[in-house]
Protein backbone atom coordinates (compact mmCIF):
# COMPACT_ATOMS: atom_id res chain seq x y z
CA UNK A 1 70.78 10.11 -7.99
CA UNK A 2 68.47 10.12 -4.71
CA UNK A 3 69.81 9.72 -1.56
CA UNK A 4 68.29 6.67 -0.17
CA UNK A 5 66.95 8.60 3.07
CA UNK A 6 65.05 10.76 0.37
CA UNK A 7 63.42 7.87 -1.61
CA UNK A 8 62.33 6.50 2.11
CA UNK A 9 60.77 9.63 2.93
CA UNK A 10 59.07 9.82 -0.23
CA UNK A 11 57.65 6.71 0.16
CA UNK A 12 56.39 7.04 4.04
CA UNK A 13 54.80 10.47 2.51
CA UNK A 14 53.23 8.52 -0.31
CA UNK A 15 51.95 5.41 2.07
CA UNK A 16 50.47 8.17 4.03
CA UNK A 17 48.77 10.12 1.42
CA UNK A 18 47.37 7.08 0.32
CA UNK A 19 45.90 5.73 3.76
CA UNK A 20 44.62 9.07 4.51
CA UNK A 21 42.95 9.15 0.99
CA UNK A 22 41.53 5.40 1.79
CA UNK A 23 40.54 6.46 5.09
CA UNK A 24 38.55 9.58 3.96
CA UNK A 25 36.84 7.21 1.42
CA UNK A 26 35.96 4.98 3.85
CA UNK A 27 34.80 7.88 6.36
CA UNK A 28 32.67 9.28 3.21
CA UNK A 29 31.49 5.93 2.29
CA UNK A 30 29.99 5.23 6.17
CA UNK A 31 28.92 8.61 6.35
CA UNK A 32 26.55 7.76 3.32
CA UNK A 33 25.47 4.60 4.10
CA UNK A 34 24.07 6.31 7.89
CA UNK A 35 22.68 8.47 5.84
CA UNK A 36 20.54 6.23 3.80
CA UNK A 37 20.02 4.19 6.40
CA UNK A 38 18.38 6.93 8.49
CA UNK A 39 15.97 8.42 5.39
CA UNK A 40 14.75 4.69 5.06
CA UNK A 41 14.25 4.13 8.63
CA UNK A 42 11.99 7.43 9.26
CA UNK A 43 10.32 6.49 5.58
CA UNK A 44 9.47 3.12 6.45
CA UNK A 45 8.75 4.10 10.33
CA UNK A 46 6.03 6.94 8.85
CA UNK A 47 4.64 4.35 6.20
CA UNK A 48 4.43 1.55 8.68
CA UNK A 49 2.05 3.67 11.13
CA UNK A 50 -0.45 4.63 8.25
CA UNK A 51 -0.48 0.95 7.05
CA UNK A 52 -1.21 0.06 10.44
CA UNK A 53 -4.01 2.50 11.05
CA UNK A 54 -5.60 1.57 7.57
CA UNK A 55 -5.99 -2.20 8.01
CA UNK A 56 -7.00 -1.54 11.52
CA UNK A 57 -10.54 -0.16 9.54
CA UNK A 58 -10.45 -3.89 8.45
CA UNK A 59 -10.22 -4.89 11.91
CA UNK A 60 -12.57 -2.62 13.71
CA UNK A 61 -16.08 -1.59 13.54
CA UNK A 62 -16.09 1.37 11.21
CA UNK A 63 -18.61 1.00 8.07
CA UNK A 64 -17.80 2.37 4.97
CA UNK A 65 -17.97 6.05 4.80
CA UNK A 66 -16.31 8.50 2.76
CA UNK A 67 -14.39 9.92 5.96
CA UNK A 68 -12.79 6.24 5.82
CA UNK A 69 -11.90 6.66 2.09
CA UNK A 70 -10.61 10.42 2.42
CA UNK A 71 -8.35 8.94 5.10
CA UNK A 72 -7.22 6.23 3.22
CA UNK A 73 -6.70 8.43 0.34
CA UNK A 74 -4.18 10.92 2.32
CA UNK A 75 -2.41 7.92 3.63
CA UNK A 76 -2.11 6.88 0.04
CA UNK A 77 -0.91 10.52 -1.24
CA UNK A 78 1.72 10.41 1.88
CA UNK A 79 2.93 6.86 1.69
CA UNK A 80 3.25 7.60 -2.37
CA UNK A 81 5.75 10.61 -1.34
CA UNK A 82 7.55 8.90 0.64
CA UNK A 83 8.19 5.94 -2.38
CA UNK A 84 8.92 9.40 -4.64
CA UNK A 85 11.72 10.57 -1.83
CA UNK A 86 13.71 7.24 -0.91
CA UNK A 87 14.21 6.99 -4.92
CA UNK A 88 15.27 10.33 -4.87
CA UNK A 89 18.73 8.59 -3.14
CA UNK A 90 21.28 7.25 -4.63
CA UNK A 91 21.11 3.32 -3.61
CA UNK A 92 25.21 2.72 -4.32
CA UNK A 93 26.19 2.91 -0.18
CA UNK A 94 23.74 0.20 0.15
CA UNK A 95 21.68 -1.20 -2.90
CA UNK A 96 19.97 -4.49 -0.90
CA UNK A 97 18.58 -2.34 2.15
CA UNK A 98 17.22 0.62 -1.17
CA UNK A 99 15.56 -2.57 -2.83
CA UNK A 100 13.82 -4.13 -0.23
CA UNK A 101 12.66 -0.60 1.27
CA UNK A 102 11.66 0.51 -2.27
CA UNK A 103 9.25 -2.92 -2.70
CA UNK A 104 8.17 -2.32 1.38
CA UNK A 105 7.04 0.83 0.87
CA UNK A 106 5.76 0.19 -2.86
CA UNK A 107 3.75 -2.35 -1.53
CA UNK A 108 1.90 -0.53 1.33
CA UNK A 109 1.22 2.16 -1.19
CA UNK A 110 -0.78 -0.22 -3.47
CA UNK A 111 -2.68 -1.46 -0.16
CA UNK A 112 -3.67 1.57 0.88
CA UNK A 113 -4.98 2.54 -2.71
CA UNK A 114 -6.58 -0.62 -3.49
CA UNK A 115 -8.21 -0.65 0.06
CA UNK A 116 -9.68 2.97 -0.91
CA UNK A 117 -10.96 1.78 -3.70
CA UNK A 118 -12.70 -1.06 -2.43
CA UNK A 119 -14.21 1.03 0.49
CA UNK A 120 -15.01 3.53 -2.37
CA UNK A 121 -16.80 1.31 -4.42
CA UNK A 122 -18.59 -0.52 -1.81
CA UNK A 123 -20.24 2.92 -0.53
CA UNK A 124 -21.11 3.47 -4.91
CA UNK A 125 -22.52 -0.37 -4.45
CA UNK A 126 -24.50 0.21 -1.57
CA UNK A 127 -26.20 3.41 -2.82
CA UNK A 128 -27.06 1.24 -6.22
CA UNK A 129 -28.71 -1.61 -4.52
CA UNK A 130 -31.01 1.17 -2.28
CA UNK A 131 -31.62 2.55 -5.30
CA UNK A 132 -32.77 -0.57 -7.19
CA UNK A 133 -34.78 -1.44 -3.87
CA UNK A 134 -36.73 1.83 -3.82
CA UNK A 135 -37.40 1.52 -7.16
CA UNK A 136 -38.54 -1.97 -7.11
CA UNK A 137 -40.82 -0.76 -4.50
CA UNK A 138 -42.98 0.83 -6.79
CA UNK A 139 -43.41 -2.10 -8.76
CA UNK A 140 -47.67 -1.59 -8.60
CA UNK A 141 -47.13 1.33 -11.45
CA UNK A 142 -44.94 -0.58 -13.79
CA UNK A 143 -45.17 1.34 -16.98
CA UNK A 144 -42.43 1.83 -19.91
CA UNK A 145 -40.92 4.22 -18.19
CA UNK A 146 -40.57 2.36 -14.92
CA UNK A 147 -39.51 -0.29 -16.43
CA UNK A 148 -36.27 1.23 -18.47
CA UNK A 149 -35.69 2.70 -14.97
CA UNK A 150 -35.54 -0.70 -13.09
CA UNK A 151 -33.18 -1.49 -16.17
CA UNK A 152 -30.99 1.48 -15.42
CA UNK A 153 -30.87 0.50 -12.06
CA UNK A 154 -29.96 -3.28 -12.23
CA UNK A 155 -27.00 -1.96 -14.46
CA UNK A 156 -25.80 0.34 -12.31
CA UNK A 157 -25.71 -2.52 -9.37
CA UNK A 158 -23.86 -4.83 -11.62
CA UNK A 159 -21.72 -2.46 -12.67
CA UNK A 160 -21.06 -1.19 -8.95
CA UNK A 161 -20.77 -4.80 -8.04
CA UNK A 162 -17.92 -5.74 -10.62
CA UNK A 163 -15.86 -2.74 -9.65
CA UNK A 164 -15.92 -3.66 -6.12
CA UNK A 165 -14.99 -7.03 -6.66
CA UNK A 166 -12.02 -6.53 -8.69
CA UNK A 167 -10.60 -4.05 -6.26
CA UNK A 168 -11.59 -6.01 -3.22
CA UNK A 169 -9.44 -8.85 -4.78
CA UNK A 170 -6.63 -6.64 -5.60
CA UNK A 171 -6.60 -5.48 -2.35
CA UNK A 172 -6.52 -9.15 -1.30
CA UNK A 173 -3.60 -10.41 -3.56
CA UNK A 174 -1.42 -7.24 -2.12
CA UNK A 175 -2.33 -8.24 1.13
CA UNK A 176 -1.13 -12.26 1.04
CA UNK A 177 2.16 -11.03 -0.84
CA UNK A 178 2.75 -8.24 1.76
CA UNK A 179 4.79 -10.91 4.49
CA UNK A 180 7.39 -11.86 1.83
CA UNK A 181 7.97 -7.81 1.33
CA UNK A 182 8.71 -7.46 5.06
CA UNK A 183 10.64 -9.86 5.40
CA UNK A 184 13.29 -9.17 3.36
CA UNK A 185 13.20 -5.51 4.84
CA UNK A 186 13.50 -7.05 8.13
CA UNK A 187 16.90 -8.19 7.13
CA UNK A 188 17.86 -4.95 7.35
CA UNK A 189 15.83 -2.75 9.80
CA UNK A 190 14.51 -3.26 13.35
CA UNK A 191 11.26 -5.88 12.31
CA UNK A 192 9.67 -3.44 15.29
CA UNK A 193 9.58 -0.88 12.67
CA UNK A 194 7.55 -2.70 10.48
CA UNK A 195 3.74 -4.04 10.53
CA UNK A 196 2.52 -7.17 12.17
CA UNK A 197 2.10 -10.32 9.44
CA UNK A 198 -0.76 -11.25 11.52
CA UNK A 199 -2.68 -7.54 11.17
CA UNK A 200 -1.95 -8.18 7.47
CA UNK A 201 -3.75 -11.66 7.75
CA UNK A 202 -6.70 -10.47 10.19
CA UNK A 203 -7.33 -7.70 7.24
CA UNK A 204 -7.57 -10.14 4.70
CA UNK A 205 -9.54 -12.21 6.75
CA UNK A 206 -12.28 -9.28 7.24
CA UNK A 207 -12.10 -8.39 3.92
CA UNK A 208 -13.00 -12.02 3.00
CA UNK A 209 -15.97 -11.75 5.20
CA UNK A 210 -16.97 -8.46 3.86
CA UNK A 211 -16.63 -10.04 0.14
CA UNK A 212 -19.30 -12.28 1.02
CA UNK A 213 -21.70 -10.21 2.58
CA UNK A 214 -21.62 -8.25 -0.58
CA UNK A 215 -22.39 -11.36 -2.83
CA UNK A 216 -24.99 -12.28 -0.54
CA UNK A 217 -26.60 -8.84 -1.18
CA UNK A 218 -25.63 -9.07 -4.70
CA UNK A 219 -27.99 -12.29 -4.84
CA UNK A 220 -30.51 -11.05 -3.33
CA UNK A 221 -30.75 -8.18 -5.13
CA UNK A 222 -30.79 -10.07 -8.45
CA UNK A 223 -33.76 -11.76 -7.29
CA UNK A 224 -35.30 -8.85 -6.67
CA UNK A 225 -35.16 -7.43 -9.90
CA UNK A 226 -35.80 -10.90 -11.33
CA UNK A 227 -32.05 -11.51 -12.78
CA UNK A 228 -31.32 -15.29 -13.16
């Protein structure tokens, strides 16, 4: 039989074993959690300042110019890493501050490529219409062959026109549903880190305006080439 001293020991050796084991746990478990915490915060922090650049095109005075669009690419092709590395990490130390940085960052991504896309196909639109214009310029030599041309070119326009569009309001739905996405990272990181609702807003606002101006061209260019 154990002496009762023994069986005490035992069990202050066991208690301890078993706090020290909860305690490294819980040291492992914080120690993870930081860890996350920090990838996510130099992830969003990164993604954030390329958002912010990009929409500031919407806000500024640049025109359309495939500088713009090689730009907006990169910040695509970076922002797209970053999505690639936070789900790299395990989300178990903190799964609700992993989701909302996953849809943050998935979000700005598809902004940045839809707003590409819509300065790429507005430069492709452009070209069309000066092409349809020159065309319809020479108008005093119509002949079978300058008329398939015109043709040609009134096809291209449309078909310029409807790619535009459908990115431009892409880029226009991502923009009104980008406030909810920050704000349910902002739970969870400094809001400082993250960009301005209202930058969002004045974007979508330009990008309005711009829409448009391009129908406006669109018209008139359909009169010129006699499209009812």
């Amino acid at each position: 039989m154990i002496p009762e001293s023994e069986r005490k020991k035992f069990a202050l050796l066991l208690a301890a074993l078993l706090a020290a084991s909860a305690f490294g746990y819980w040291g492992y478990s914080t120690y993870r959690k930081r860890d996350l915490q920090g990838t996510v915060v130099e992830l969003v922090k990164d993604t954030s300042l390329r958002l912010r650049e990009a929409l500031s095109i919407e806000t500024g005075s640049q025109p359309d110019r495939p500088e713009v669009v090689r730009k907006l690419d990169d910040h695509t092709l970076e922002v797209d890493k970053h999505l690639m590395e936070l789900r790299s990490k395990s989300a178990s130390p903190d799964r609700a501050l992993m989701d909302a940085a996953d849809e943050y960052l998935l979000t700005a991504r598809q902004i940045l490529r839809e707003q590409a896309s819509s300065h790429r196909y507005r430069i492709e639109l452009s070209l069309s219409m000066q092409g349809l214009l020159e065309h319809m310029r020479t108008a005093n030599r119509r002949s079978e062959s300058w008329i398939k041309e015109a043709i040609g070119a009134k096809d291209r326009v449309e078909k310029d026109y409807f790619s535009y569009k459908l990115s431009v309001e892409a880029f226009g739905r991502l923009l009104d549903s980008y406030p909810e996405a920050r704000a349910r990272l902002a739970a969870h990181v400094d809001a400082a880190l993250l960009v301005e609702p209202a930058l969002a807003r004045e974007a979508r606002k330009q990008e309005l305006d711009s829409s448009k101006q391009a129908a406006g061209e669109m018209e008139r260019a359909r009169r010129l080439a006699g499209v009812r």
